[in-house]
Protein backbone atom coordinates (compact mmCIF):
# COMPACT_ATOMS: atom_id res chain seq x y z
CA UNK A 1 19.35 1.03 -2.98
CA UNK A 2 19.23 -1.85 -5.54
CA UNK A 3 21.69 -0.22 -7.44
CA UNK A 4 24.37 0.33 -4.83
CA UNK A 5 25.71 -3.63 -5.12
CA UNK A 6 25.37 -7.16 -7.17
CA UNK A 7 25.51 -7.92 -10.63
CA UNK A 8 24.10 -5.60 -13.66
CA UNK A 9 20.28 -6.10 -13.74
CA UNK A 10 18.41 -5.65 -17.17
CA UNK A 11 14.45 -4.82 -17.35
CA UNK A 12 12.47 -6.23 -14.42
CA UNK A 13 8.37 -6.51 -15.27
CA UNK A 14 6.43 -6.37 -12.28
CA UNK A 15 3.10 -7.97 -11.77
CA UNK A 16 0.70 -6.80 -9.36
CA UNK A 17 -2.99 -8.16 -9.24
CA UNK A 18 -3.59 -9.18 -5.00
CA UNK A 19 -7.15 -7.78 -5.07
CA UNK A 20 -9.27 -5.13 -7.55
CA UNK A 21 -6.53 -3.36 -9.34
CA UNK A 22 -4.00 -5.03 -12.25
CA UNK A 23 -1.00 -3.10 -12.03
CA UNK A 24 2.33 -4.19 -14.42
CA UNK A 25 5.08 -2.10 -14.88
CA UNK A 26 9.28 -2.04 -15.86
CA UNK A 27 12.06 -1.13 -13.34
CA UNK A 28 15.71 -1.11 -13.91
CA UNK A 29 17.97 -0.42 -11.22
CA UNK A 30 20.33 2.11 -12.40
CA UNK A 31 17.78 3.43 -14.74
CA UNK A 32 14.99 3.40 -12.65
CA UNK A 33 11.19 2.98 -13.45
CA UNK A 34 10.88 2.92 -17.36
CA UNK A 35 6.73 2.59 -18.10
CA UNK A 36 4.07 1.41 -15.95
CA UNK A 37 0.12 1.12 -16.07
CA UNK A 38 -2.61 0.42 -13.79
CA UNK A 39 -6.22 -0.87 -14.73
CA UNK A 40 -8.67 -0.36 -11.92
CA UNK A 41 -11.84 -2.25 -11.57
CA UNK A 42 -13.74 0.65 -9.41
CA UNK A 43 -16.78 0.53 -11.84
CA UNK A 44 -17.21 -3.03 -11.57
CA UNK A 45 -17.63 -3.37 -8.02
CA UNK A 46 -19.07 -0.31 -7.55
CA UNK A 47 -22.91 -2.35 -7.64
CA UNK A 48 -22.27 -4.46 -5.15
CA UNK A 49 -20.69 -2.14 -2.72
CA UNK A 50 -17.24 -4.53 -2.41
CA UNK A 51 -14.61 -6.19 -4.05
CA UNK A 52 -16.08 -9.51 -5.17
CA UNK A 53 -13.56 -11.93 -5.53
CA UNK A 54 -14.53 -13.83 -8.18
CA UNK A 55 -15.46 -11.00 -10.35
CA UNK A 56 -11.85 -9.44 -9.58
CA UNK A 57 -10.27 -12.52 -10.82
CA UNK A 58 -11.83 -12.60 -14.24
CA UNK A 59 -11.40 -9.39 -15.03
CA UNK A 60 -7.44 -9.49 -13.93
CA UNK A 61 -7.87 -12.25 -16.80
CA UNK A 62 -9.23 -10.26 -19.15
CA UNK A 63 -6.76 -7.42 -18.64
CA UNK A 64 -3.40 -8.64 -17.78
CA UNK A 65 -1.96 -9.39 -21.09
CA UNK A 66 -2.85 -5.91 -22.66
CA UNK A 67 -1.54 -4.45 -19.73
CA UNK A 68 1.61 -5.68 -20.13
CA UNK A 69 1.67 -5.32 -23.55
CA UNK A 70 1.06 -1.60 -23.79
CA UNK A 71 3.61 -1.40 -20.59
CA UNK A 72 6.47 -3.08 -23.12
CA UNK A 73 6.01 -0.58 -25.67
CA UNK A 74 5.84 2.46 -23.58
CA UNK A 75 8.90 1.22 -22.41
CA UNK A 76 10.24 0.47 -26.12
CA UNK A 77 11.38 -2.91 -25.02
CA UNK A 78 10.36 -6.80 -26.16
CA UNK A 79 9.14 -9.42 -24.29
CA UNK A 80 12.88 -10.99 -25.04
CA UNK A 81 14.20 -7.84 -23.20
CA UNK A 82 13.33 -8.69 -19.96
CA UNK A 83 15.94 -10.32 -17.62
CA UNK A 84 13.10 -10.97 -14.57
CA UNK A 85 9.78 -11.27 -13.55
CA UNK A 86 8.15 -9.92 -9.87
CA UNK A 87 4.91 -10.75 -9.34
CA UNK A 88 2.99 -10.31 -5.89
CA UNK A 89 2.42 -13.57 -4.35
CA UNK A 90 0.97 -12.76 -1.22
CA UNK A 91 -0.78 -11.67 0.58
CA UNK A 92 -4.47 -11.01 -1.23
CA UNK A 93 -7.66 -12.47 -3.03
CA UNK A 94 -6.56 -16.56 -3.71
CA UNK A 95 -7.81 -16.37 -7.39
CA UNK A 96 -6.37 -12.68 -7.99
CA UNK A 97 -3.31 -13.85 -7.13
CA UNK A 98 -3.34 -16.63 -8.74
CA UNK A 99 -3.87 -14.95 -12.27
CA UNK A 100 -0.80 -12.62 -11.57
CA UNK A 101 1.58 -15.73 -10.87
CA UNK A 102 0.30 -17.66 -13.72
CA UNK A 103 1.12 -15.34 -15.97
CA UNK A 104 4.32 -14.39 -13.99
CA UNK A 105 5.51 -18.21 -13.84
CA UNK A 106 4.59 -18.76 -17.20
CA UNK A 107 6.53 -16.11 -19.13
CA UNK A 108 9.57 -16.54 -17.17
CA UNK A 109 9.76 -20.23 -18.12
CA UNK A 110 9.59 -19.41 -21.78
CA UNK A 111 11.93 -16.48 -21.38
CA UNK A 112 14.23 -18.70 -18.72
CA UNK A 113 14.77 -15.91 -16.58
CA UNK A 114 14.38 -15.34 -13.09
CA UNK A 115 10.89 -15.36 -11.06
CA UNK A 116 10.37 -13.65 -8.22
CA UNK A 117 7.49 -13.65 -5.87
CA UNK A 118 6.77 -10.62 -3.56
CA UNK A 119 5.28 -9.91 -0.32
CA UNK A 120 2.52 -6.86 -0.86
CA UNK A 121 3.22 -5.63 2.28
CA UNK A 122 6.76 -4.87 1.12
CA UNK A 123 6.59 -3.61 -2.31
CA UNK A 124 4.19 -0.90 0.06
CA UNK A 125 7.10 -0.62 2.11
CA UNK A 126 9.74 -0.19 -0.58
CA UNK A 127 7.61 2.29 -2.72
CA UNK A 128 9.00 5.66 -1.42
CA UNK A 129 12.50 4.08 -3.06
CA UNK A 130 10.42 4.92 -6.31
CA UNK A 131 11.00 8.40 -5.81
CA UNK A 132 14.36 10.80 -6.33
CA UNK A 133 14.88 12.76 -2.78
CA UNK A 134 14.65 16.28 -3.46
CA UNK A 135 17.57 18.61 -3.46
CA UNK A 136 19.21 18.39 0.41
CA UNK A 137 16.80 15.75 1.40
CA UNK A 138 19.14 12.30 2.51
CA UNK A 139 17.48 9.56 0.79
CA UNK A 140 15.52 6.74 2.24
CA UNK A 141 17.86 3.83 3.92
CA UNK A 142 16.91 1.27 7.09
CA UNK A 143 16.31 1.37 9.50
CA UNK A 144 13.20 2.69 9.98
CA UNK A 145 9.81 2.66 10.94
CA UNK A 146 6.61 2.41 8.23
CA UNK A 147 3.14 2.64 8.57
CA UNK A 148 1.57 0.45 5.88
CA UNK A 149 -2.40 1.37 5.64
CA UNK A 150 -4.75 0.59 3.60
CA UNK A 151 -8.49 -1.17 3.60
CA UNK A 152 -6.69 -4.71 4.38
CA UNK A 153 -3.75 -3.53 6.64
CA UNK A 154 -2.77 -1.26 9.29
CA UNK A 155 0.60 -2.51 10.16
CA UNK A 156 3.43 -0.34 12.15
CA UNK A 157 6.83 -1.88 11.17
CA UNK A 158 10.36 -1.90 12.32
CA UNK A 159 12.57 -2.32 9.40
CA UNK A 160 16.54 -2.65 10.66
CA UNK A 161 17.41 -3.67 7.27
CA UNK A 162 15.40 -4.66 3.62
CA UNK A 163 14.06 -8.22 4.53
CA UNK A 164 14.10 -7.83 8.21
CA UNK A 165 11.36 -6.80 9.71
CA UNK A 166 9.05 -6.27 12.81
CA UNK A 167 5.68 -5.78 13.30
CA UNK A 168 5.54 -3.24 15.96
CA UNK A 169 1.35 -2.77 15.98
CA UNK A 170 -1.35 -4.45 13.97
CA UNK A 171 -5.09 -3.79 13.66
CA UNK A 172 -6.98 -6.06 16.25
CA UNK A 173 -10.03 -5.07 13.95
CA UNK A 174 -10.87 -3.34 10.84
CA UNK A 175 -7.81 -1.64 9.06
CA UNK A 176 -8.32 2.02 9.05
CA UNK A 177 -8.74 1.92 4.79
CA UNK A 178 -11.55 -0.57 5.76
CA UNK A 179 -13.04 1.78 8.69
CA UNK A 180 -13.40 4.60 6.04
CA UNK A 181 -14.86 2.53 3.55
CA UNK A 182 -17.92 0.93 5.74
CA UNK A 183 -18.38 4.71 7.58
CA UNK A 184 -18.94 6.12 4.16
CA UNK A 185 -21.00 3.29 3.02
CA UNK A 186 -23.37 3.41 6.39
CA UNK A 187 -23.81 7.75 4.95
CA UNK A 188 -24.67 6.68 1.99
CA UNK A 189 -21.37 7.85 -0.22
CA UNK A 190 -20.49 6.40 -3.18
CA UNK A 191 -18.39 3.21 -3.46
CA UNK A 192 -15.25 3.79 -3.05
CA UNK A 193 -16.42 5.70 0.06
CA UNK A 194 -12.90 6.53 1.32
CA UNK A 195 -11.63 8.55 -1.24
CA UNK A 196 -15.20 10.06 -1.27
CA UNK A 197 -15.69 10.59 2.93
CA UNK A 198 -12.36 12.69 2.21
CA UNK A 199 -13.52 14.29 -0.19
CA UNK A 200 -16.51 15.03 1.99
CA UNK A 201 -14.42 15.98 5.29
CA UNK A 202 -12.50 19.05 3.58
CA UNK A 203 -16.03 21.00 3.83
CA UNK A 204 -16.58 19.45 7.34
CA UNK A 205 -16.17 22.01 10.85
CA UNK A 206 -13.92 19.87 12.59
CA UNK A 207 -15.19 21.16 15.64
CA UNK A 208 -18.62 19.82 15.09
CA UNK A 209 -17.90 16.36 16.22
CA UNK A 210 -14.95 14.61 18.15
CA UNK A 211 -14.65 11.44 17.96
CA UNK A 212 -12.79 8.81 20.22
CA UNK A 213 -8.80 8.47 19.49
CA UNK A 214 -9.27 4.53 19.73
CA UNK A 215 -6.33 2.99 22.14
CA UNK A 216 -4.32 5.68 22.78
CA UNK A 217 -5.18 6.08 26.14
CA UNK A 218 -3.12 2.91 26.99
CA UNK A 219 0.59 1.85 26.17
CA UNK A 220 1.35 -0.12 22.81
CA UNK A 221 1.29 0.20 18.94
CA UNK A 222 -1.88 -2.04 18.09
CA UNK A 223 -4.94 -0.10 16.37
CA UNK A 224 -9.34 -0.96 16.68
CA UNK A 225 -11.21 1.33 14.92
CA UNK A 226 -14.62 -0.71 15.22
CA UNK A 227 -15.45 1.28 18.14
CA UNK A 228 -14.85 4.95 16.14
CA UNK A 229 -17.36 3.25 13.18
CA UNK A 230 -19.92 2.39 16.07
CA UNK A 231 -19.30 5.99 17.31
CA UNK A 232 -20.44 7.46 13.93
CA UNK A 233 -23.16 4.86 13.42
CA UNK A 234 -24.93 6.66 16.72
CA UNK A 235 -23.97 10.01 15.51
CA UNK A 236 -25.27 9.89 11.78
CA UNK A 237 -28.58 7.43 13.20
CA UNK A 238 -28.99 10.98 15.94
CA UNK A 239 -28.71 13.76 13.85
CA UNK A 240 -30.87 15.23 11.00
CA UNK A 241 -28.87 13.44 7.90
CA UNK A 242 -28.73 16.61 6.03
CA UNK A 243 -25.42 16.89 4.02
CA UNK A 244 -24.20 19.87 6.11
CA UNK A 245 -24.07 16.78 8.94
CA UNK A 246 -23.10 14.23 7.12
CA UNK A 247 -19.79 16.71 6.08
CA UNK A 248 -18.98 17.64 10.01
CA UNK A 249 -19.20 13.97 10.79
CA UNK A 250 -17.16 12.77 8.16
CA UNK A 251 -14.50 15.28 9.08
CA UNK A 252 -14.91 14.60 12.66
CA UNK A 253 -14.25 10.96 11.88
CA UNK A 254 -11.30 11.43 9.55
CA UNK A 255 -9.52 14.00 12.24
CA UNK A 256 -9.50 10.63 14.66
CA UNK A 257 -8.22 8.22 12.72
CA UNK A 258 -5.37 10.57 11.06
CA UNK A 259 -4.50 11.80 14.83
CA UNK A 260 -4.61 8.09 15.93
CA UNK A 261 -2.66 6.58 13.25
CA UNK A 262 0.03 9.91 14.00
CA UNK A 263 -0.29 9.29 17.44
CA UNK A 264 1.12 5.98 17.00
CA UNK A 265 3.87 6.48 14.41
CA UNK A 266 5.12 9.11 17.02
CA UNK A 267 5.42 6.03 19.75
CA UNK A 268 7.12 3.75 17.40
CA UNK A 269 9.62 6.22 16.32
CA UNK A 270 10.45 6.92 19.85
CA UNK A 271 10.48 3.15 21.26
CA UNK A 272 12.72 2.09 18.21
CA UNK A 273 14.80 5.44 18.22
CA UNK A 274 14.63 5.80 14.89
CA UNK A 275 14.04 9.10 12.93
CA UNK A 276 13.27 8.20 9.67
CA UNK A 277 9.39 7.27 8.46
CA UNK A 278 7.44 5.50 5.66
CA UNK A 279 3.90 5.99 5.11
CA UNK A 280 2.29 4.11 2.41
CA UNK A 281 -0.41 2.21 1.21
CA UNK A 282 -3.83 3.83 -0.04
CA UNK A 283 -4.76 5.89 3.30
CA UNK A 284 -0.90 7.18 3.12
CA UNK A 285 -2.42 9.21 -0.39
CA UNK A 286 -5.29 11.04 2.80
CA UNK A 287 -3.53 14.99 3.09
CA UNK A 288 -4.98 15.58 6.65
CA UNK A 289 -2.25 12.43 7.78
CA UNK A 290 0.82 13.71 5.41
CA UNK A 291 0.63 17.32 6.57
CA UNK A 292 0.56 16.22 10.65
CA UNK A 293 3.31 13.89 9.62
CA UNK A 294 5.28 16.49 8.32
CA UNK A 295 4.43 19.28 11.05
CA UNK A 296 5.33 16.56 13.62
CA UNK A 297 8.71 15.11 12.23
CA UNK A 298 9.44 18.72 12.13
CA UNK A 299 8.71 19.57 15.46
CA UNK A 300 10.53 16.17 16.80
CA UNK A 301 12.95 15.34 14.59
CA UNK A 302 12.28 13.17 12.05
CA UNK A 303 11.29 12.59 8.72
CA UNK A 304 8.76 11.49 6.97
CA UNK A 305 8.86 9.60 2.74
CA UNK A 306 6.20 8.83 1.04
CA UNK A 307 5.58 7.29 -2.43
CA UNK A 308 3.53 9.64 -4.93
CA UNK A 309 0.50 9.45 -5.04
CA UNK A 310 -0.15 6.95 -8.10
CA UNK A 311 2.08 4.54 -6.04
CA UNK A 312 -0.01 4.80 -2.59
CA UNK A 313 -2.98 2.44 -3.98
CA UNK A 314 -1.35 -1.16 -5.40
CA UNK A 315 0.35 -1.01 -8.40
CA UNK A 316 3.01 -3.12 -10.66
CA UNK A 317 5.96 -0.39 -10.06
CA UNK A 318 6.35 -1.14 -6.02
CA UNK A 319 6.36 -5.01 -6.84
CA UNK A 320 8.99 -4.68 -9.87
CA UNK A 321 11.32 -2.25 -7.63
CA UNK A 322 11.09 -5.26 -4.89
CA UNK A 323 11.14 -7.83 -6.91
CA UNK A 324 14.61 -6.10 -8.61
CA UNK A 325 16.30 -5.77 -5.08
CA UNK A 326 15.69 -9.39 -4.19
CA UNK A 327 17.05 -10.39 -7.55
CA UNK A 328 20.12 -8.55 -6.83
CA UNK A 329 20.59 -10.15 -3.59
CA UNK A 330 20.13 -13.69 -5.45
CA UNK A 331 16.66 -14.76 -3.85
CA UNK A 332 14.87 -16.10 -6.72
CA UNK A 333 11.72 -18.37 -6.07
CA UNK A 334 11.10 -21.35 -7.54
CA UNK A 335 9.35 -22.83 -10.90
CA UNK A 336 6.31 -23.79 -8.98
CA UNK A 337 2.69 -21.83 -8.95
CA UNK A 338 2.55 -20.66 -5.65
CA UNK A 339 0.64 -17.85 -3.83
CA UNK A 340 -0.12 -16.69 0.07
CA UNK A 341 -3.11 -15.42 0.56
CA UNK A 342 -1.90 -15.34 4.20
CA UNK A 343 2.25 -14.41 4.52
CA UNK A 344 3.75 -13.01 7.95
CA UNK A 345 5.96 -10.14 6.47
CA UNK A 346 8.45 -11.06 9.14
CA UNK A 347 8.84 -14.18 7.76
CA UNK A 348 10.75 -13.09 4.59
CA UNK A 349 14.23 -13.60 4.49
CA UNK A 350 16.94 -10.44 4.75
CA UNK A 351 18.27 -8.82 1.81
CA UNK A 352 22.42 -8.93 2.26
C-alpha cells in the first residue's frame, strides 16, 4: 500500500521498545522488509511475575544499539543508507519509550533525515501489510475492521482509510492478553502465563468447564473479562488442583474469551458492513481464535489477515512499515523528544 503512490523511499529503520521487548528492523516500500531482530526480556521479568518498568528501560539501553547494528548488516546497508527513522512513540512504558525516541531522534539529526513517530496501536494494525497475499487471495486495503489484542489492549476498530479510525469497542477492564496472564499466574504457570495457559488448554476437555461469554448477552462492542478471571478464581480455589484440572480449566477459560472476542468481531463486521478483518497483536498469535475466525468468515462472508506469527507480539518491522507509509504521505514529526504514554488512536491524522 505504501508503494502504490509518493516519492521513491530508500531504507526506513524502525524502532520499537513501548514495553519488555526491543524490536528494530529495515523496510523499503517496493522492496519490502529487508532484516529485522527482536530482543525479548522474558527472563528478566520472569522473577517478579511482571514487566517492571524500570528494569525494562535499562535493559532497552543496554540492547538497542547492538540491535540495530546487527539489523544494518543483515540488511547489508550503513547507517548513511537510511533515508528515515520510525520509532513508536506511544502508547507504552514512559521510560521504554523514551529510550526508543532518543535514539530515534538522535540518529536522524546526525543523518538529517526524516523522523517519524508511531502510534503502537497502528503499526499492530498495519502488520498483516507485512505479509504477500497468497495466490487468489485480494490483498489487504480499508476499510475494515481490526481487532487489536494483546495484555494492554483489546480494541475493535473501524478503519475507512490508513489514519482514520474508530474505536468501535474497548476493554472496560483487563485486556484479554492481561486476563490470560493473571488466570495463569493465580494456577501457578510460569511467567509468561499466556503463552503457557495455551499451551496448557490444548490437553484441556473443553467440556469440563464453561465459562461465562462476558457481555454478549447485551448489544455493543465493549469487552470485561474481570468477571471470567473471578469465575476461574472460584473454580481452581473448588476443585482438587491436580494438573488434569488445572488443564480443563484453562481450556474452559480460553474457549470463552476466543468465542467472546469472535463473537464480537462478528457484530462489528456486520454494524460497519464491512467484510474484510485484521487480527493482531500477541493474543491474535492464540490458534483456537484464528481457526473460528477463519471457519466463521467462511461461513459469513468475510475474511480474515493476520500478521505471522513473529509479527503478532511488538516488534521493529510493524513500526518501520508505518512509519514508511506516513513518510510517503509527508507526515514527518518534529525534532523534539516526545513520547505518549497515553495517545487516542483516533486522534492521528489520515494518510492521503
Amino acid at each position: 500500500m505504501a508503494d502504490s503512490k509518493g516519492p521513491v523511499i530508500g531504507p526506513v529503520l524502525g524502532i520499537e521498545s513501548s514495553c519488555d521487548e526491543t524490536g528494530v528492523a529495515v523496510y523499503q516500500p517496493g522492496r519490502g522488509l529487508l532484516a529485522h531482530a527482536l530482543y525479548s526480556q522474558i527472563a528478566l521479568h520472569a522473577e517478579y511475575g511482571g514487566v517492571v518498568p524500570e528494569l525494562a528501560s535499562r535493559d532497552h539501553v543496554r540492547k538497542l544499539l547492538p540491535l540495530l547494528r546487527q539489523t544494518l548488516a543483515d540488511a547489508g546497508l550503513a547507517v548513511p543508507d537510511l533515508s528515515a527513522v520510525a520509532y513508536t512513540a506511544g502508547p507504552g512504558l514512559i521510560g521504554a519509550l523514551l529510550v526508543g525516541a532518543s535514539v530515534a531522534r538522535s540518529l536522524a539529526w546526525a543523518l538529517e533525515v526524516p523522523a517519524i513517530g508511531v502510534h503502537h496501536m497502528e503499526g499492530h494494525l498495519l502488520a498483516p501489510l507485512l505479509e504477500e497475499p497468497a495466490p487468489g487471495i485480494e490483498p489487504l486495503a480499508p476499510p475494515f475492521v481490526a481487532l487489536l489484542v494483546s495484555g494492554g489492549h483489546s480494541l475493535l476498530v473501524g478503519v475507512d482509510r490508513i489514519g482514520s479510525y474508530t474505536i468501535l469497542g474497548d476493554t472496560l477492564d483487563d485486556a484479554a492478553g492481561e486476563a490470560f496472564d493473571k488466570t495463569a499466574k493465580l494456577m501457578g504457570l510460569p511467567y509468561p502465563g499466556g503463552p503457557a495457559l495455551a499451551k496448557l488448554a490444548e490437553t484441556g476437555d473443553p467440556k469440563a468447564y464453561r465459562f461465562s461469554r462476558p457481555m454478549t448477552d447485551r448489544p455493543g462492542l465493549d469487552f470485561s473479562f474481570s468477571g471470567l478471571k473471578t469465575q476461574v478464581l472460584m473454580a481452581w480455589r473448588d476443585s482438587n488442583r491436580n494438573d488434569f484440572t488445572r488443564a480443563n480449566i484453562a481450556r474452559g477459560f480460553e474457549e470463552a474469551i476466543v468465542e467472546t472476542l469472535a463473537i464480537k468481531c462478528r457484530r462489528a463486521l456486520a454494524q460497519t458492513g464491512y467484510k474484510r478483518l485484521v487480527v493482531s497483536g500477541g493474543v491474535g498469535a492464540n490458534k483456537r481464535l484464528r481457526a473460528q475466525l477463519v471457519e466463521a468468515g467462511q461461513r459469513e462472508g468475510f475474511r480474515t489477515y493476520f500478521p505471522r506469527l513473529a509479527f503478532c507480539t511488538d516488534n521493529g518491522a510493524m513500526i518501520a512499515l508505518a512509519g514508511s507509509i506516513r513518510l510517503a504521505a509527508g507526515q514527518t514529526t518534529g525534532p523534539e523528544i516526545r513520547v505518549q504514554p497515553r495517545w487516542d488512536l483516533q486522534t492521528l491524522p489520515e494518510v492521503a
